[in-house]
Structure formats: structure tokens, C-alpha cells
N, C-alpha and C. Protein backbone atom coordinates (compact mmCIF):
# COMPACT_ATOMS: atom_id res chain seq x y z
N UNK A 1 -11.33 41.37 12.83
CA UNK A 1 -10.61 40.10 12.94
C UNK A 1 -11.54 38.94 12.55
N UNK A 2 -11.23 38.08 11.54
CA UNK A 2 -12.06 36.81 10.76
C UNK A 2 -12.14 35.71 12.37
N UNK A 3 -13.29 35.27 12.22
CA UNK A 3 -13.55 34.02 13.32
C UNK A 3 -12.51 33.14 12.68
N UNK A 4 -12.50 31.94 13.36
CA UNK A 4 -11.75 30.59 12.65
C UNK A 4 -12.57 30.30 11.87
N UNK A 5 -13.72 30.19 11.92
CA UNK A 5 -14.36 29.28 10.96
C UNK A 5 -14.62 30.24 9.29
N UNK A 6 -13.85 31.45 9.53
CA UNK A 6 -13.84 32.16 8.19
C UNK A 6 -12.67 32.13 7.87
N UNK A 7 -11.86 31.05 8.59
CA UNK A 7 -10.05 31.33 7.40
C UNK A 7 -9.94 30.77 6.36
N UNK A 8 -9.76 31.05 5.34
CA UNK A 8 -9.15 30.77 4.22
C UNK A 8 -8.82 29.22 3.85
N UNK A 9 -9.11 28.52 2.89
CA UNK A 9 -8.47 27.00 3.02
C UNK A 9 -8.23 27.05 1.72
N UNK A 10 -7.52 26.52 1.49
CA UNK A 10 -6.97 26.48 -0.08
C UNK A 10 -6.82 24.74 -0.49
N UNK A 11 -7.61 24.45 -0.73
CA UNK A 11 -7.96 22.97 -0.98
C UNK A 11 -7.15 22.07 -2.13
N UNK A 12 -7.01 23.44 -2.94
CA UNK A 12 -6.36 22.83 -4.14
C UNK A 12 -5.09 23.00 -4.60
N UNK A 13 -4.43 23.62 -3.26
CA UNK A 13 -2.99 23.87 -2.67
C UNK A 13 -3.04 22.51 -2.35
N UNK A 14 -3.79 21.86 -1.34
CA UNK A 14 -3.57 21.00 -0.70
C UNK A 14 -3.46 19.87 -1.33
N UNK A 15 -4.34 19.62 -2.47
CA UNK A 15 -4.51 18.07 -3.16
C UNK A 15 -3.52 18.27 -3.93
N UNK A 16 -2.81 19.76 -4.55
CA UNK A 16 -1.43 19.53 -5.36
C UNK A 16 -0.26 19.56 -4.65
N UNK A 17 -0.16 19.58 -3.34
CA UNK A 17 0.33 19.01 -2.46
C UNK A 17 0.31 17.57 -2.26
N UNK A 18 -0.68 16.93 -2.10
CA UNK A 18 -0.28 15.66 -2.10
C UNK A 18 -0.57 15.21 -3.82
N UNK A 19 -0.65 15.22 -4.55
CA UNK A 19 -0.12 14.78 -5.47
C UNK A 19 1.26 15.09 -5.74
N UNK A 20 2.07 15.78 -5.88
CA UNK A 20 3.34 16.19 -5.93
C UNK A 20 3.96 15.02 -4.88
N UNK A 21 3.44 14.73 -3.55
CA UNK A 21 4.38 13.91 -2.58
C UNK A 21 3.83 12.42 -3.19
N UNK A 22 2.75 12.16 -3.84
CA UNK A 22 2.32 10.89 -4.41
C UNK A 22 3.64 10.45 -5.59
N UNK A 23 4.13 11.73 -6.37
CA UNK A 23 4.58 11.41 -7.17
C UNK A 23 5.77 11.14 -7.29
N UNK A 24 6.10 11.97 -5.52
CA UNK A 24 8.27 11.47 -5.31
C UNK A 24 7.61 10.19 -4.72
N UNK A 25 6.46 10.06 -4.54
CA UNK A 25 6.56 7.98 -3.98
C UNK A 25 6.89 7.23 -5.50
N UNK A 26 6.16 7.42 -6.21
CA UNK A 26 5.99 6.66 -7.94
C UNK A 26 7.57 6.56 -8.16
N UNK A 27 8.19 7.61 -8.26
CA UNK A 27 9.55 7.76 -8.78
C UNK A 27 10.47 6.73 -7.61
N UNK A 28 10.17 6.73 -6.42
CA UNK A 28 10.92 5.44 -5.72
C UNK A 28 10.85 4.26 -5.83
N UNK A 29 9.37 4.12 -5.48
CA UNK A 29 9.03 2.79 -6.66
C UNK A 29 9.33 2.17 -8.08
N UNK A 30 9.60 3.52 -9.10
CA UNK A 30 9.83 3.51 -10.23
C UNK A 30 11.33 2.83 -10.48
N UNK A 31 11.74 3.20 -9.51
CA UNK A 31 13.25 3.24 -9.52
C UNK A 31 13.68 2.04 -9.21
N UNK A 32 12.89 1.42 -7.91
CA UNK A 32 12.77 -0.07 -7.50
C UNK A 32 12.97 -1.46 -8.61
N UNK A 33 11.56 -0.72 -9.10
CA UNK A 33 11.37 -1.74 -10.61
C UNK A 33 12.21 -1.91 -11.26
N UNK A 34 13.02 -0.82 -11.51
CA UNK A 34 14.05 -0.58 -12.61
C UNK A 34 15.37 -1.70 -12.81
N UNK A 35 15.28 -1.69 -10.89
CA UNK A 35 16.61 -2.56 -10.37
C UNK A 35 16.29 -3.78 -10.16
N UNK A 36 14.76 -3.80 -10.20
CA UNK A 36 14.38 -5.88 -10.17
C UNK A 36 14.84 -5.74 -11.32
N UNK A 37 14.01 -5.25 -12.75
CA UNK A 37 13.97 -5.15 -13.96
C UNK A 37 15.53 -6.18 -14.80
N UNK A 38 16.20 -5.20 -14.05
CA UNK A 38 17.92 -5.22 -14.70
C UNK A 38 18.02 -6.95 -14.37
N UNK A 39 17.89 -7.03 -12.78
CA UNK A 39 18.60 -8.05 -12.09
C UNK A 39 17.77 -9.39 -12.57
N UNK A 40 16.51 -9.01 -12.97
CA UNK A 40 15.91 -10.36 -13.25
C UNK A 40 16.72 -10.94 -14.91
N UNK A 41 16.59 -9.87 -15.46
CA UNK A 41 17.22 -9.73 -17.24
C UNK A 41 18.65 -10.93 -16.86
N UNK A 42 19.77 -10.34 -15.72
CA UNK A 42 20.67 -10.91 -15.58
C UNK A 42 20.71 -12.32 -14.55
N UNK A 43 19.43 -12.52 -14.17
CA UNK A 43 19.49 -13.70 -13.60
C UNK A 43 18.50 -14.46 -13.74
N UNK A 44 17.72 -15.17 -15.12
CA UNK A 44 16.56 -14.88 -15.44
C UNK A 44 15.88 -16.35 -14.87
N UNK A 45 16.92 -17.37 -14.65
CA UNK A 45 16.59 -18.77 -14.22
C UNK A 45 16.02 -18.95 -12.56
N UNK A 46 17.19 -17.73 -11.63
CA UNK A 46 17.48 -18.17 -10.55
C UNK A 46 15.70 -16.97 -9.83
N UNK A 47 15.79 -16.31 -10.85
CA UNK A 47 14.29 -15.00 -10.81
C UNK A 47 12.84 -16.39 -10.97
N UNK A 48 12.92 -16.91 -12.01
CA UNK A 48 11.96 -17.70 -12.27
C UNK A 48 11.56 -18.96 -11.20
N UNK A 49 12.55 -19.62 -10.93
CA UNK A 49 12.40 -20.73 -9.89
C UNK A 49 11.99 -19.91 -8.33
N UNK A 50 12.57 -18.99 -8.33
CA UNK A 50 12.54 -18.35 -6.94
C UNK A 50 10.94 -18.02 -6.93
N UNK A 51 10.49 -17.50 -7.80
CA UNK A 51 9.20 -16.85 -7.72
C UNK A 51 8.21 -18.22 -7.39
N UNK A 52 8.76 -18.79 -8.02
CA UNK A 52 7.69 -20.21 -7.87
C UNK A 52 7.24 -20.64 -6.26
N UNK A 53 8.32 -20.18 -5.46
CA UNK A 53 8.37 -20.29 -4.27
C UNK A 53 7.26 -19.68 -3.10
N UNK A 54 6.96 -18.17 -3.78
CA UNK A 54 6.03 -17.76 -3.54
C UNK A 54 4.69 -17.89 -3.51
N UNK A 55 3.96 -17.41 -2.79
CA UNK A 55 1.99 -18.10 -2.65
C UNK A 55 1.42 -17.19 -3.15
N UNK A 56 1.23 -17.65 -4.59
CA UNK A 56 0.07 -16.80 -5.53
C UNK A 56 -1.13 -17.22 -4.93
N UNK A 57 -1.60 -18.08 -4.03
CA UNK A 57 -3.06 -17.53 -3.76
C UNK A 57 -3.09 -16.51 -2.98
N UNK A 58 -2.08 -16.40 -1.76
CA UNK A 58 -1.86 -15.31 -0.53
C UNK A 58 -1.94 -13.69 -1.28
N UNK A 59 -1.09 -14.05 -2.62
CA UNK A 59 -0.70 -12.83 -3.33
C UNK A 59 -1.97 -12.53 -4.01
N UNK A 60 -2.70 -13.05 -4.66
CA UNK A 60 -4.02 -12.96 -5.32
C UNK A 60 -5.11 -12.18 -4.14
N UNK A 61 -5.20 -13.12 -3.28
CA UNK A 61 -6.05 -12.48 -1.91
C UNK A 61 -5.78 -11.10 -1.14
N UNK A 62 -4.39 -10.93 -1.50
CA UNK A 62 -4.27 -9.97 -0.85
C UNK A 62 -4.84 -8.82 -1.84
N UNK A 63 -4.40 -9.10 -3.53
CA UNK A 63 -4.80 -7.82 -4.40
C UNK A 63 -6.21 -8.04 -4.40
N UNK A 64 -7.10 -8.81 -4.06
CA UNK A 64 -8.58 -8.52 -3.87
C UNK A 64 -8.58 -7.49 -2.75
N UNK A 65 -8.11 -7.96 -1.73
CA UNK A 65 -8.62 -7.21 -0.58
C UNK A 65 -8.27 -6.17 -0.99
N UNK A 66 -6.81 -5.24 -1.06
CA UNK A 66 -6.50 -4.21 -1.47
C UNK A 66 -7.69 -3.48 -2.57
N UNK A 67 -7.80 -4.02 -3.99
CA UNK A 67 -8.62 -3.16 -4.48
C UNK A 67 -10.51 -3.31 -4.16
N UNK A 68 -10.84 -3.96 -2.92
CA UNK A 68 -12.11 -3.98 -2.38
C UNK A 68 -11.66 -2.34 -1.98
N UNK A 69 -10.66 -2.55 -1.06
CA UNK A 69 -10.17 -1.29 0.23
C UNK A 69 -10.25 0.00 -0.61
N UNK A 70 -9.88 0.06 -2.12
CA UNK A 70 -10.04 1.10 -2.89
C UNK A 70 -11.45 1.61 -2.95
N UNK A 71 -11.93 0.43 -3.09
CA UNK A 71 -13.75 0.87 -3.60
C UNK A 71 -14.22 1.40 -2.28
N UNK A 72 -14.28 0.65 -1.06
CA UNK A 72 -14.65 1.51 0.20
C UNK A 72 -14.18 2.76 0.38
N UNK A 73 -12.92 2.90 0.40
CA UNK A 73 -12.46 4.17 0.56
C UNK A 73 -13.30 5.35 -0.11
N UNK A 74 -13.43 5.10 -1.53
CA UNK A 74 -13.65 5.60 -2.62
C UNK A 74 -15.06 6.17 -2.19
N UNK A 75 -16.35 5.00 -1.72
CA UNK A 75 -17.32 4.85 -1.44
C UNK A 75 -17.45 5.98 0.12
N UNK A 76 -16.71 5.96 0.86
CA UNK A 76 -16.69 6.76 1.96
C UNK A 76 -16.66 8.38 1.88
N UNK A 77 -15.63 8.39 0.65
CA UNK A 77 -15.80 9.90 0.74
C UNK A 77 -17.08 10.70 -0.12
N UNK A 78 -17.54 9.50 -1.08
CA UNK A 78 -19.01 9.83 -1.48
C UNK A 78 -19.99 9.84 -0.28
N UNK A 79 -20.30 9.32 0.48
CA UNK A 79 -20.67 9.22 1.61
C UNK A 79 -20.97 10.69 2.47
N UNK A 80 -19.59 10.78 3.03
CA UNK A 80 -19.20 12.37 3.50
C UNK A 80 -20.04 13.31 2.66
N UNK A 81 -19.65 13.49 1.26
CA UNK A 81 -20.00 14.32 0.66
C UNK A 81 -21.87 14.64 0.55
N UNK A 82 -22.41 12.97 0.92
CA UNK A 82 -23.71 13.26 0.99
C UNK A 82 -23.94 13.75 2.24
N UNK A 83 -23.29 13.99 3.23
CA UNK A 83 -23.64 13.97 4.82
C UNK A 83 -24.08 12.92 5.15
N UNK A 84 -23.90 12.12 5.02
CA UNK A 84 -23.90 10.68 5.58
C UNK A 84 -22.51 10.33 6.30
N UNK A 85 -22.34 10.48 7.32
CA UNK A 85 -21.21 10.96 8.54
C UNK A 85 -21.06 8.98 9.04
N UNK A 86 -22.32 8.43 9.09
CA UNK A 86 -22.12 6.70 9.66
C UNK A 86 -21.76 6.21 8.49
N UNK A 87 -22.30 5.92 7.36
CA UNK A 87 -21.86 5.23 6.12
C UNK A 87 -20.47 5.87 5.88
N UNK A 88 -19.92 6.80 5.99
CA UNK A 88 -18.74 7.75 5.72
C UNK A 88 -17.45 6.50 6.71
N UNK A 89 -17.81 6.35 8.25
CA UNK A 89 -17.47 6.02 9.31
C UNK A 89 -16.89 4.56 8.96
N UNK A 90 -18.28 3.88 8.09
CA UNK A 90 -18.25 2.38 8.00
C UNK A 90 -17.29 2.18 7.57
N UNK A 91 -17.37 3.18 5.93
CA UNK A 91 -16.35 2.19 4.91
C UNK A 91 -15.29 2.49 5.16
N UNK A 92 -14.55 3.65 5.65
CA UNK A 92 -13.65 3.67 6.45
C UNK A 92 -12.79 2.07 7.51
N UNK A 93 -13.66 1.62 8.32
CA UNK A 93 -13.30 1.19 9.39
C UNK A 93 -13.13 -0.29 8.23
N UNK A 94 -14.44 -0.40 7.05
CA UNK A 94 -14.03 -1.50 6.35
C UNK A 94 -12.55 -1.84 5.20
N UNK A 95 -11.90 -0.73 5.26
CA UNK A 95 -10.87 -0.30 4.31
C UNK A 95 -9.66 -0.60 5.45
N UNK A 96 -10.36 0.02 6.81
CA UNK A 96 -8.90 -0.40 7.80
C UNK A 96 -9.02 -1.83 8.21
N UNK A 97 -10.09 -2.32 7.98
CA UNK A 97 -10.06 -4.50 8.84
C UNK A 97 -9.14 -4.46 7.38
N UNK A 98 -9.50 -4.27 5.92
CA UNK A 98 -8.84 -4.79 4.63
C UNK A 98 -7.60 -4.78 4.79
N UNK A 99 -7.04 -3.74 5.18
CA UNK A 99 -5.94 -3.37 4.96
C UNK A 99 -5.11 -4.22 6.29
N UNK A 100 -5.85 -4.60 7.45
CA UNK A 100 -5.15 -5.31 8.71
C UNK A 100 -5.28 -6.91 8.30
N UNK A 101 -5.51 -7.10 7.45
CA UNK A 101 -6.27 -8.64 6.98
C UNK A 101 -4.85 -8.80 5.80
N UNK A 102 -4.60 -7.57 4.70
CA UNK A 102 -3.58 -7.58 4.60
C UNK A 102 -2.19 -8.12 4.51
N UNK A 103 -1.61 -7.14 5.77
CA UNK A 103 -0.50 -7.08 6.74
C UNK A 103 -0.78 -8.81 7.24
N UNK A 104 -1.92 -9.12 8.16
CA UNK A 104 -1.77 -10.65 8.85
C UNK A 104 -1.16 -11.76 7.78
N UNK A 105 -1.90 -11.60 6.29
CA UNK A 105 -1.28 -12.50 5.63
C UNK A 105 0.13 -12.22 5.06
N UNK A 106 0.43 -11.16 5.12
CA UNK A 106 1.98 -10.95 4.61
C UNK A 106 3.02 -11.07 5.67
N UNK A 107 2.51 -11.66 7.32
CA UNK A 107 3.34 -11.37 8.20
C UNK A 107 3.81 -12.80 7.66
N UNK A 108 2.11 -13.60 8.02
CA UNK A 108 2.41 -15.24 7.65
C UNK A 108 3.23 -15.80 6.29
N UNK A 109 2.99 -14.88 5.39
CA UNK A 109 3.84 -15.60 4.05
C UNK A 109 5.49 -15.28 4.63
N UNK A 110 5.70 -14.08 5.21
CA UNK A 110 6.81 -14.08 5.53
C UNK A 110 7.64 -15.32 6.74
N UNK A 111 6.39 -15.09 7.40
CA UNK A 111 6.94 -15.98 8.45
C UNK A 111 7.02 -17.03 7.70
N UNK A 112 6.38 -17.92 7.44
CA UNK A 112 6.82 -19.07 6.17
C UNK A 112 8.15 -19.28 5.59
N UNK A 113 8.79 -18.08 5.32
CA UNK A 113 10.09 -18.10 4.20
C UNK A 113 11.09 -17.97 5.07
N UNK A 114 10.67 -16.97 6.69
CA UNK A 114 11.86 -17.48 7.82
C UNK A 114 12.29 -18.23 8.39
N UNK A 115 11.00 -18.98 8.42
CA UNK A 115 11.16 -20.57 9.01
C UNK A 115 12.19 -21.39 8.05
N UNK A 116 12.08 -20.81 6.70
CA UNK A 116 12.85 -22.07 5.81
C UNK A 116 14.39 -21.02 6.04
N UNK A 117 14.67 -20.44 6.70
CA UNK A 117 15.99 -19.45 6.40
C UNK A 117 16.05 -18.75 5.08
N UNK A 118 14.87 -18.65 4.50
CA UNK A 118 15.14 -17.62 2.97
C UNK A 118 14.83 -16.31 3.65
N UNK A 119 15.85 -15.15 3.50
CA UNK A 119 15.33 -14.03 3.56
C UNK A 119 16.94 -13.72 3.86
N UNK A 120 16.96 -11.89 3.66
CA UNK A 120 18.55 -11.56 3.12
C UNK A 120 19.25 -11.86 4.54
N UNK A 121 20.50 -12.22 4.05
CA UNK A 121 21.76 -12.18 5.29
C UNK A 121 21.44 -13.85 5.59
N UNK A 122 20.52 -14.51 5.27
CA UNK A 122 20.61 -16.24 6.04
C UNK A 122 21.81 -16.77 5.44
N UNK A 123 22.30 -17.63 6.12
CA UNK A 123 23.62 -18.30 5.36
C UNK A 123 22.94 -19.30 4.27
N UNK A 124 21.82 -20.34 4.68
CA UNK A 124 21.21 -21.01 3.60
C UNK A 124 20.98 -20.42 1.59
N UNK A 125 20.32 -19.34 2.60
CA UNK A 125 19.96 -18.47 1.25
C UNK A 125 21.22 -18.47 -0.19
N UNK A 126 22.36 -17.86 1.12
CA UNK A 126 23.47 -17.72 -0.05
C UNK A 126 24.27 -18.71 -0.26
N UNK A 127 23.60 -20.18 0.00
CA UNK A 127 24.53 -21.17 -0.48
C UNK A 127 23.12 -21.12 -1.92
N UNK A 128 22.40 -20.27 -2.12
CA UNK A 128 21.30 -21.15 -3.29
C UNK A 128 22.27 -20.14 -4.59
N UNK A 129 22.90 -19.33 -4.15
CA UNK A 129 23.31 -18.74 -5.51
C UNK A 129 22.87 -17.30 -5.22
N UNK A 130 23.39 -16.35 -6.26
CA UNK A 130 23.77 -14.77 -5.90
C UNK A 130 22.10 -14.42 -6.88
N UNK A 131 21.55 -14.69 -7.88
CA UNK A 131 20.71 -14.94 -8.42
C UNK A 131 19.49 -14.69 -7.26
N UNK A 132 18.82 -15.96 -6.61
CA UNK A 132 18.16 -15.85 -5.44
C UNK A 132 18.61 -15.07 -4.14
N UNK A 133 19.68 -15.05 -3.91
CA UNK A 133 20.05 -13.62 -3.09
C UNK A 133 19.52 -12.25 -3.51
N UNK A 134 19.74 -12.18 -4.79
CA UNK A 134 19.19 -10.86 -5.01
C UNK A 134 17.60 -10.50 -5.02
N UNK A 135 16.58 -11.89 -5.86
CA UNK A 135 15.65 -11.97 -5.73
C UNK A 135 14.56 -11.48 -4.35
N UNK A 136 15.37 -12.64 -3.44
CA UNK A 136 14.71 -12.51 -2.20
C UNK A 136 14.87 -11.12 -1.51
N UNK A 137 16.11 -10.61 -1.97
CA UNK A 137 16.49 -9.39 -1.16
C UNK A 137 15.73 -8.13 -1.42
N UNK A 138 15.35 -8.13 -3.22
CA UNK A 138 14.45 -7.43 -3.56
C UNK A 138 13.16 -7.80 -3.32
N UNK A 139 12.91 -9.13 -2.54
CA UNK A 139 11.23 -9.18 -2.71
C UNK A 139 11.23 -8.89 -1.22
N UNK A 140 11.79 -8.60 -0.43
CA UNK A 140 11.58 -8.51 1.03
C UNK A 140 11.31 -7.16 1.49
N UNK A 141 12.50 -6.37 0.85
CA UNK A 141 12.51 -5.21 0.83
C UNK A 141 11.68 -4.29 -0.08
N UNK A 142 11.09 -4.76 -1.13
CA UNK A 142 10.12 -3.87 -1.85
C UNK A 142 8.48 -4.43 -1.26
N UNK A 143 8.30 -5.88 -0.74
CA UNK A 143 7.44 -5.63 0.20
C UNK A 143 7.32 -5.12 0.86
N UNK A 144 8.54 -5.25 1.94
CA UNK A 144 8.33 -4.55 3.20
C UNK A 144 8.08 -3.13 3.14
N UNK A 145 8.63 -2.52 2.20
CA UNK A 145 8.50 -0.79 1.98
C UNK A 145 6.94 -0.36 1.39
N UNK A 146 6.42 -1.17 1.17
CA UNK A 146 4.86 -1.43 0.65
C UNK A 146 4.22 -1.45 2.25
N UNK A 147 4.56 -2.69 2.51
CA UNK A 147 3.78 -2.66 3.95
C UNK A 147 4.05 -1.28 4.95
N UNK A 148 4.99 -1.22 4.69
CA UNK A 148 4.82 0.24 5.65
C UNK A 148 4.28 1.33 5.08
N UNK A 149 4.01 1.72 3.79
CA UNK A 149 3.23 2.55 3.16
C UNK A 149 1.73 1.91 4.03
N UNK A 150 1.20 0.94 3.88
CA UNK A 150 0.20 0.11 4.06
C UNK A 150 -0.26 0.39 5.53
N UNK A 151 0.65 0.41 6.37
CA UNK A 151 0.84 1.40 7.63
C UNK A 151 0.87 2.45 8.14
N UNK A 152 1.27 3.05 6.95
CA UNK A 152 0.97 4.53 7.51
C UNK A 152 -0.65 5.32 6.76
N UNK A 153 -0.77 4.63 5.55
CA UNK A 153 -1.92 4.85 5.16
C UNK A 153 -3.29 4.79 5.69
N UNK A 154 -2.95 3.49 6.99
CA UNK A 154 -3.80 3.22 7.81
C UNK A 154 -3.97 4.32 9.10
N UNK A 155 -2.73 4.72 9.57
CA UNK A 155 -2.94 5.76 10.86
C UNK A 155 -3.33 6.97 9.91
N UNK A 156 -3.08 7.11 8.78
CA UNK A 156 -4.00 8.41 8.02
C UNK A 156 -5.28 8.14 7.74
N UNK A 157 -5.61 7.16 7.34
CA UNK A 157 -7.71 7.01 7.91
C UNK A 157 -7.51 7.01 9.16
N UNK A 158 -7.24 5.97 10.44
CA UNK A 158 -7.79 6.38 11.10
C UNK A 158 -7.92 7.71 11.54
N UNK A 159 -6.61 8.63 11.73
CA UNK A 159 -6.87 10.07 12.35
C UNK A 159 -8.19 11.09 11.29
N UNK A 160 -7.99 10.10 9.98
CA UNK A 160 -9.58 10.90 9.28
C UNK A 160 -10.53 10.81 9.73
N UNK A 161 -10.75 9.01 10.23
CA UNK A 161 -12.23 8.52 10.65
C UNK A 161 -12.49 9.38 11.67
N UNK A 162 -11.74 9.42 13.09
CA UNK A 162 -11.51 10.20 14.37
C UNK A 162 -12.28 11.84 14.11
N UNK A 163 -11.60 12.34 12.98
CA UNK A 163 -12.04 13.77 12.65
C UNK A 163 -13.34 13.92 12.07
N UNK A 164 -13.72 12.52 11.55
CA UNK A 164 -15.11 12.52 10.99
C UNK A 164 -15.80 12.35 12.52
N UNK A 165 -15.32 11.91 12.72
CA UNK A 165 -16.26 11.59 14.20
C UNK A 165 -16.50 12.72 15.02
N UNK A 166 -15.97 13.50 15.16
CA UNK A 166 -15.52 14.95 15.55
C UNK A 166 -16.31 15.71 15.28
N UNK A 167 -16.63 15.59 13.68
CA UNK A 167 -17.49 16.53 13.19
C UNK A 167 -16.35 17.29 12.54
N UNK A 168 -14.98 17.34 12.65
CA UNK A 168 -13.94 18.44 11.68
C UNK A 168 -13.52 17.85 10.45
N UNK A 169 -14.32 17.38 10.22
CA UNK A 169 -14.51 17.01 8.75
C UNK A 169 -15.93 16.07 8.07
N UNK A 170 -16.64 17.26 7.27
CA UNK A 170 -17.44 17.14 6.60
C UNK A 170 -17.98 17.52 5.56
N UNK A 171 -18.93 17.42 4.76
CA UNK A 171 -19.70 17.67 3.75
C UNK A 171 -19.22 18.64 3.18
N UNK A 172 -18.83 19.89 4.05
CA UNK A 172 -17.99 21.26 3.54
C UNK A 172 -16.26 21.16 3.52
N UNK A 173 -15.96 20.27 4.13
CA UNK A 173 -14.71 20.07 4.35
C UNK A 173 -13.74 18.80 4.72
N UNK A 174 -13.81 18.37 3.20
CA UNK A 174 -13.46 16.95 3.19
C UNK A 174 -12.44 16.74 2.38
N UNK A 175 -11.63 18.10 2.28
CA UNK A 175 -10.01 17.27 1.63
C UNK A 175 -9.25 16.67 1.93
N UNK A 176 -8.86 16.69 3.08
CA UNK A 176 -7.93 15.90 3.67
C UNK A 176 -8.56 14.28 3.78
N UNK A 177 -9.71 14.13 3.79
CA UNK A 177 -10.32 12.70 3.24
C UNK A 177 -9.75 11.92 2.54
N UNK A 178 -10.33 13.20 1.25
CA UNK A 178 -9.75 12.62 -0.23
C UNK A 178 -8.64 12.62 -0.37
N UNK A 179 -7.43 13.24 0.06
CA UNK A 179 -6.21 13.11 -0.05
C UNK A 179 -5.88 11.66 0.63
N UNK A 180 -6.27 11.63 1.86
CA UNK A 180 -5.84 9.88 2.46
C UNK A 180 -6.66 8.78 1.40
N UNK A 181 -7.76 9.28 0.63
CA UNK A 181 -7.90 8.15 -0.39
C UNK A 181 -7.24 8.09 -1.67
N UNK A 182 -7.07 9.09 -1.81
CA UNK A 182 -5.17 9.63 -2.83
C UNK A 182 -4.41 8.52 -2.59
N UNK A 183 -3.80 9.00 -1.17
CA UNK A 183 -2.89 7.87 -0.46
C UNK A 183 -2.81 6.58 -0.71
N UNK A 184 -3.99 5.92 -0.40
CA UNK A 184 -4.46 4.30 -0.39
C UNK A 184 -4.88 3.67 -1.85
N UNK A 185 -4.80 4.79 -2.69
CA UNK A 185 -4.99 4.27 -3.98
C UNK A 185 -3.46 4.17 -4.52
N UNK A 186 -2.48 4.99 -4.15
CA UNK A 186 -1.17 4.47 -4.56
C UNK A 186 -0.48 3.46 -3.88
N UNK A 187 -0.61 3.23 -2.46
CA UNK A 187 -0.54 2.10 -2.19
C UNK A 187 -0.98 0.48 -2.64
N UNK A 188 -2.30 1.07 -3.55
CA UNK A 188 -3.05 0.05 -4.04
C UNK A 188 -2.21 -0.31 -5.54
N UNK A 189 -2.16 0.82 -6.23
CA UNK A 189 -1.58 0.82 -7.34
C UNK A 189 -0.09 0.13 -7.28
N UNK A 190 0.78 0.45 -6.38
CA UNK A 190 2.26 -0.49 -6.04
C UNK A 190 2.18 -1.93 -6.26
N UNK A 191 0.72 -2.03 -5.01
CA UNK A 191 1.26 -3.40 -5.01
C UNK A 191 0.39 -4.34 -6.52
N UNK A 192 -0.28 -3.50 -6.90
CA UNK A 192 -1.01 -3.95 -8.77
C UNK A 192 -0.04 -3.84 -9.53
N UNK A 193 1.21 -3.26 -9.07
CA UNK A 193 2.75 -3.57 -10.06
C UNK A 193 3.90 -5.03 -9.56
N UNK A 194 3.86 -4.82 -8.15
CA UNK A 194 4.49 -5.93 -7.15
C UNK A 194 3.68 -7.17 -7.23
N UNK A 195 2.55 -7.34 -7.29
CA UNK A 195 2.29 -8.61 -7.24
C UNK A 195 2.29 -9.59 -8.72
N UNK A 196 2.33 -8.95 -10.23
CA UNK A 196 2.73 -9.88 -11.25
C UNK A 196 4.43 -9.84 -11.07
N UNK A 197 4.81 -8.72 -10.32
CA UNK A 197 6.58 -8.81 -10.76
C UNK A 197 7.21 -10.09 -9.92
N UNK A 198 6.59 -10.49 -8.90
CA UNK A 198 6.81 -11.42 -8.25
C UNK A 198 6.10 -12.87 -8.19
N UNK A 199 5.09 -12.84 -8.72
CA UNK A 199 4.27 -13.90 -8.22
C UNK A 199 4.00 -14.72 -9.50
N UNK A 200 3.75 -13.60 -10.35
CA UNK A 200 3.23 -14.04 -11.75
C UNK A 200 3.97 -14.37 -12.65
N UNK A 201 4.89 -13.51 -13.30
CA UNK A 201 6.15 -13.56 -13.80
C UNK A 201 6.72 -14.61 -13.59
N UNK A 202 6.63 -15.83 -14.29
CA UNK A 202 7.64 -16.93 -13.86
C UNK A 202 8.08 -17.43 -15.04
């Protein structure tokens, strides 16, 4: 009878595993775009003014932080791989403040646009025209479905960092690492499509 520590791991089951689930995310996203895409084509005035509305510095700051959060990540599992278990730990914990630094400014830009009653279902909103109804409706909701990627990406480092801490994951056994930096790089990559479709684009 094999100990545990002689079972079998199939690593590259696992990373084509999560690539395969990376890629039904792309295709939702893909699909997203498709339907700003159309709606902006057909509403191209009420798309343009609306965007203006938005805080390209908030939006700018946030895609720094995000692709810093890439490079740490990135940097962590090199780390691991040297056995360096604290530097592994750091950039970790520096990828999760990025990513909570984030979320704080996207609560505030939002909160911003509730205060003015823009956001779907306000009665204000839909006296501005069906144009900005749709806009806002798509920018709320393809954020918000970002931020919760952004969320869950985060309870997947931490339960990594935790396991690094553990010691059940290291130097010999660090896929599931790299897969949560899989993760956080498509998260990263979304919003490097979301932030010219909204912010820039005018």
C-alpha cells in the first residue's frame, strides 16, 4: 500500500483543467463585449457622453494596481519555486492589499454614480434615454461580474498563501499556486479589455 506522500499527482491534468475553465470565463466575457459592441454601434452618442461620466483616473489606477498584482503574483510563485516560502508569503499578501485597494475604489466610483441615481432600474436614469440605460446597465453589470471574479480570486490566494504557510505547498508542489496565478491573470486581462471599452472609448 503507497504512503500519501507517494500518490500520484497529475499536474498537467490539473493546469489543463484550469485552463479549459479559464477559457468558458473568456467566452462569457467574449460574449459580453459582443453585446456592448452591438449596443454602442446603435447608440453611439448616448455611449460617448455617458462614458465621459466616468473617472479615468480611478480607472487608470485601478489598471496599475491590477497589473502591479500580476507581477507579484507572478514574482511569488518564482519565489516558491526557489524555496523561498517568506518572499513566496509576501508577494502574495502584496497582490491581496492590490487587489482590496481595488474593490475600495470601485465601491467609491460606484457609490458616486448612486448618489447621482445613475445605475439600472433608477427612475432618473431612464428619463436620460434608452441609449444610457443600456450603457450604465452594461457598465454595472460587466463590472460588477469582474469584481466578483476579483473576489474570488482573492479567497483562492488566500487559501494558497494559508497552504504555503502549512508547508502543503512547495518547491515540489506548487500547482495549484500557479493555477490561482492563471486565475488573477485573467482577471487582469478582463479588466485590460473593460477599462478602454468604458473609460477610453469616447
Amino acid at each position: 500500500m503507497n504512503k500519501p506522500a507517494d500518490i500520484h499527482r497529475d499536474d498537467e491534468a490539473s493546469k489543463t483543467g484550469m485552463w479549459l475553465f479559464l477559457f468558458t470565463e473568456m467566452l462569457l466575457f467574449g460574449g459580453l463585449f459582443v453585446v456592448y459592441s452591438v449596443y454602442r454601434y446603435i447608440n453611439p452618442t448616448a455611449f460617448h457622453l455617458a462614458a465621459h461620466e466616468l473617472s479615468v483616473f480611478i480607472g487608470t489606477l485601478n489598471t496599475i494596481l491590477l497589473l502591479i498584482s500580476s507581477a507579484t503574483i507572478a514574482m511569488s510563485i518564482t519565489a516558491i519555486q526557489k524555496k523561498n516560502k517568506k518572499l513566496a508569503l509576501l508577494f502574495l499578501c502584496i497582490t491581496l492589499l492590490l487587489g482590496l485597494v481595488f474593490l475600495i475604489n470601485k465601491y467609491f466610483e460606484w457609490g458616486d454614480h448612486i448618489k447621482e441615481h445613475i445605475y439600472p432600474g433608477s427612475a432618473i436614469l431612464a428619463l436620460r434615454g434608452q441609449g444610457d440605460v443600456l450603457f450604465y446597465g452594461l457598465y454595472f453589470f460587466m463590472t460588477g461580474l469582474h469584481a466578483l471574479h476579483i473576489i474570488i480570486g482573492m479567497i483562492f490566494i488566500g487559501v494558497v498563501s494559508v497552504l504555503i504557510y502549512k508547508d502543503k505547498i512547495n518547491s515540489g508542489n506548487f500547482q495549484l499556486h500557479e493555477n490561482s496565478g492563471l486565475y488573477w491573470h485573467l482577471v487582469d486581462l478582463i479588466w485590460i479589455f473593460l477599462f478602454p471599452l468604458f473609460y477610453l472609448i469616447t
